[in-house]
Protein backbone atom coordinates (compact mmCIF):
# COMPACT_ATOMS: atom_id res chain seq x y z
CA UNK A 1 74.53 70.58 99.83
CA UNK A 2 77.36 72.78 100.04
CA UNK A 3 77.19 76.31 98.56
CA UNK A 4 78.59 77.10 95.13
CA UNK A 5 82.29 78.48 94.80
CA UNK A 6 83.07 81.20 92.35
CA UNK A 7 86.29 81.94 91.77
CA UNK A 8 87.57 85.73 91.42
CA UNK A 9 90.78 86.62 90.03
CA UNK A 10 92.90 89.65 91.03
CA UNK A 11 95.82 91.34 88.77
CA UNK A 12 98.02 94.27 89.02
CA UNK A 13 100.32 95.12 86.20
CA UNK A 14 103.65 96.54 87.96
CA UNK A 15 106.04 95.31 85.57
CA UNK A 16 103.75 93.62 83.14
CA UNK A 17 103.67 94.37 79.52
CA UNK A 18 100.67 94.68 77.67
CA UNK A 19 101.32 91.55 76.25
CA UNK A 20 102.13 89.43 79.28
CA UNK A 21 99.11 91.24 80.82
CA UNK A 22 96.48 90.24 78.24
CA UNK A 23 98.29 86.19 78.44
CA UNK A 24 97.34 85.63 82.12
CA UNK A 25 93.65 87.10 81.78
CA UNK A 26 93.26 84.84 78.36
CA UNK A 27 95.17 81.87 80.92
CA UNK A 28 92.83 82.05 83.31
CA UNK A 29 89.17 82.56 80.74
CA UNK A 30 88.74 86.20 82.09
CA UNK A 31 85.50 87.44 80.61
CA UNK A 32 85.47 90.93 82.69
CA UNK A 33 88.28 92.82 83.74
CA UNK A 34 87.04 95.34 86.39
CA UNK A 35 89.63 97.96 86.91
CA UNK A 36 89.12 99.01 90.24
CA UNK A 37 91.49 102.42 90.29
CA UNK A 38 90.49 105.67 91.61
CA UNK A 39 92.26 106.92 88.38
CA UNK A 40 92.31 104.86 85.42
CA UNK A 41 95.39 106.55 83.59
CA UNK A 42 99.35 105.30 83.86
CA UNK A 43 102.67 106.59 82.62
CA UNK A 44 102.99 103.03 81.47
CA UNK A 45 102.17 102.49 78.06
CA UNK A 46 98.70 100.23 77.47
CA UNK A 47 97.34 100.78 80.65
CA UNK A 48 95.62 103.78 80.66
CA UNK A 49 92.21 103.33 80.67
CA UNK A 50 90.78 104.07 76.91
CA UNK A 51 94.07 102.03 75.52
CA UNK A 52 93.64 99.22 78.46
CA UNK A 53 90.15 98.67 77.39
CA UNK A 54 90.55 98.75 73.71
CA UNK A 55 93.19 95.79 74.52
CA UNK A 56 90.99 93.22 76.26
CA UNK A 57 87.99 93.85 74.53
CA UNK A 58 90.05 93.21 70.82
CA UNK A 59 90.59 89.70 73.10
CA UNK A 60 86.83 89.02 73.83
CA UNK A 61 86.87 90.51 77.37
CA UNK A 62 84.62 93.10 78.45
CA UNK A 63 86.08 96.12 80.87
CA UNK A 64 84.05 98.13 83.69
CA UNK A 65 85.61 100.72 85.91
CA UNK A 66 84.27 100.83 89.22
CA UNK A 67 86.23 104.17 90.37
CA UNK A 68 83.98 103.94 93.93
CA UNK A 69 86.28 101.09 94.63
CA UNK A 70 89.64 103.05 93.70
CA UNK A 71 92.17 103.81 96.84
CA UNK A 72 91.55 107.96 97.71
CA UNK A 73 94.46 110.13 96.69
CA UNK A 74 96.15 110.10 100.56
CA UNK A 75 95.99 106.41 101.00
CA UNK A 76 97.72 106.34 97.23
CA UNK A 77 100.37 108.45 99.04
CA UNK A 78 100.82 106.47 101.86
CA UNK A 79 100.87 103.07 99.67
CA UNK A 80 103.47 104.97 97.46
CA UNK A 81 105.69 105.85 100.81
CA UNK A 82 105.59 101.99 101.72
CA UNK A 83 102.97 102.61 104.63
CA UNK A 84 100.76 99.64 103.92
CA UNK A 85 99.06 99.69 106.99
CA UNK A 86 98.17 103.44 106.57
CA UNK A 87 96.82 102.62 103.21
CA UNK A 88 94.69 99.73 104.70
CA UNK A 89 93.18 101.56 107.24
CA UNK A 90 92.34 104.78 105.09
CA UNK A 91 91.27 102.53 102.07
CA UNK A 92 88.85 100.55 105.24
CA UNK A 93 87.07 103.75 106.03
CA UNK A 94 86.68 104.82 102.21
CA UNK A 95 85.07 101.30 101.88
CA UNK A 96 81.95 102.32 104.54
CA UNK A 97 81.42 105.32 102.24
CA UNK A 98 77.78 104.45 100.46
CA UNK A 99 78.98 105.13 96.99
CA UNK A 100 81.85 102.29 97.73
CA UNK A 101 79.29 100.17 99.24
CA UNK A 102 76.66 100.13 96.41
CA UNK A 103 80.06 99.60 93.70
CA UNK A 104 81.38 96.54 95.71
CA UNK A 105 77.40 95.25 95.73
CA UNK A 106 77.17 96.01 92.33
CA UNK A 107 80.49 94.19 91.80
CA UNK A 108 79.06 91.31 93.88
CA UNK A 109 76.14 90.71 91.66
CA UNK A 110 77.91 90.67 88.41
CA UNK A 111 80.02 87.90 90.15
CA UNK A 112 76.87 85.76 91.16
CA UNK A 113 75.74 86.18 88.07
CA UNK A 114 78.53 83.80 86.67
CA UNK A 115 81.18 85.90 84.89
CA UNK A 116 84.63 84.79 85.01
CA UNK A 117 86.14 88.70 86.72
CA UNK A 118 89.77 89.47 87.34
CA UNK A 119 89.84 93.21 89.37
CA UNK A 120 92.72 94.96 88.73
CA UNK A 121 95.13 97.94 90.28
CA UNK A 122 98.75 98.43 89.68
CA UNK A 123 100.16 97.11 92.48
CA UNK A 124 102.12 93.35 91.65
CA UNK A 125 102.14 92.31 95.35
CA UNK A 126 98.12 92.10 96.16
CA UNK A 127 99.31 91.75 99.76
CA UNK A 128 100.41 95.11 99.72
CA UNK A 129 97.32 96.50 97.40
CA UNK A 130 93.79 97.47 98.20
CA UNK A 131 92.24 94.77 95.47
CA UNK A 132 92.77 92.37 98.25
CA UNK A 133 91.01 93.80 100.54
CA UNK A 134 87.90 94.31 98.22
CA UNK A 135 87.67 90.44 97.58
CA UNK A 136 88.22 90.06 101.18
CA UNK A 137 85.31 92.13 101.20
CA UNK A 138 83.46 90.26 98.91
CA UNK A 139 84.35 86.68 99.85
CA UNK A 140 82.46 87.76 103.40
CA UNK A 141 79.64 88.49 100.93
CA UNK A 142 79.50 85.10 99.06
CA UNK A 143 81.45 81.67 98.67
CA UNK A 144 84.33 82.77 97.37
CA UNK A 145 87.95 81.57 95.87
CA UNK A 146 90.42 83.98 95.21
CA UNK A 147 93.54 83.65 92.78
CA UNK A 148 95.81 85.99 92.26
CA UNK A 149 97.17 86.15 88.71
CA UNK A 150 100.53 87.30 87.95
CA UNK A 151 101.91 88.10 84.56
CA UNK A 152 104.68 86.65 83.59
CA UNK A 153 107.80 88.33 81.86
CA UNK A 154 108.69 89.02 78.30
CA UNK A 155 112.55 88.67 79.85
CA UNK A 156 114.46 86.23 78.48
CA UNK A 157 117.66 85.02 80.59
């Protein structure tokens, strides 16, 4: 019998509204967004942390941050300076750090245990942000599908 395949979704809200945010997670039956940023504030309005939260939860949908699994402050600089591959390879090393290792197994359980979890970070292009690599990370932990959601615009043309 072939292993069961749970599905995680992955977000970032680069050019996302609040509203167009909250649509894709209600799309795709998000019960727990886990925001996985070393800092949970932005200059973008709804996305800060205490205001993100409050905005999911009024939609049913529970929110954990799991700062452990957040990008350290240089590879930030080097993602901001378009040096993806820097960023990998620092964000690679934080990941062996124990603290990041017991929030990605922690992560990994709450998963098995059946929850419908989107991860989150900024970034729109989750080839060029670290949530990929954590459920790259996790899919070598577990049968795994990823989708990557992407909220649409509030532009009309």
């Amino acid at each position: 019998m072939a292993p069961h395949v749970t599905t995680l979704a992955t977000i970032g809200y680069q050019g996302a509204t609040p509203e167009t945010f909250q649509r894709a997670l209600q799309r795709a039956g998000i019960e727990l967004l886990v925001d996985i940023r070393a800092v949970a504030s932005s200059r973008r309005p709804g996305f800060a942390k205490t205001r993100l939260s409050a905005g999911v939860e009024s939609l049913g949908i529970d929110y954990l941050h799991l700062r452990a699994l957040g990008t350290p402050a240089d590879g930030r600089a080097a993602a901001r300076s378009g040096k993806h591959g820097e960023m990998r390879a620092i964000f690679i090393a934080h990941m062996a750090m124990p603290d990041a290792q017991a929030a990605l197994q922690d992560l990994a359980n709450i998963i098995r245990a059946g929850r419908r979890v989107c991860i989150l970070c900024f970034e729109a292009d989750p080839l060029h942000c670290h949530r990929n690599i954590v459920a790259a990370m996790l899919a070598e932990l577990m049968p795994l599908e990823i989708v990557h959601l992407a909220p649409e615009s509030d532009t009309l043309f």
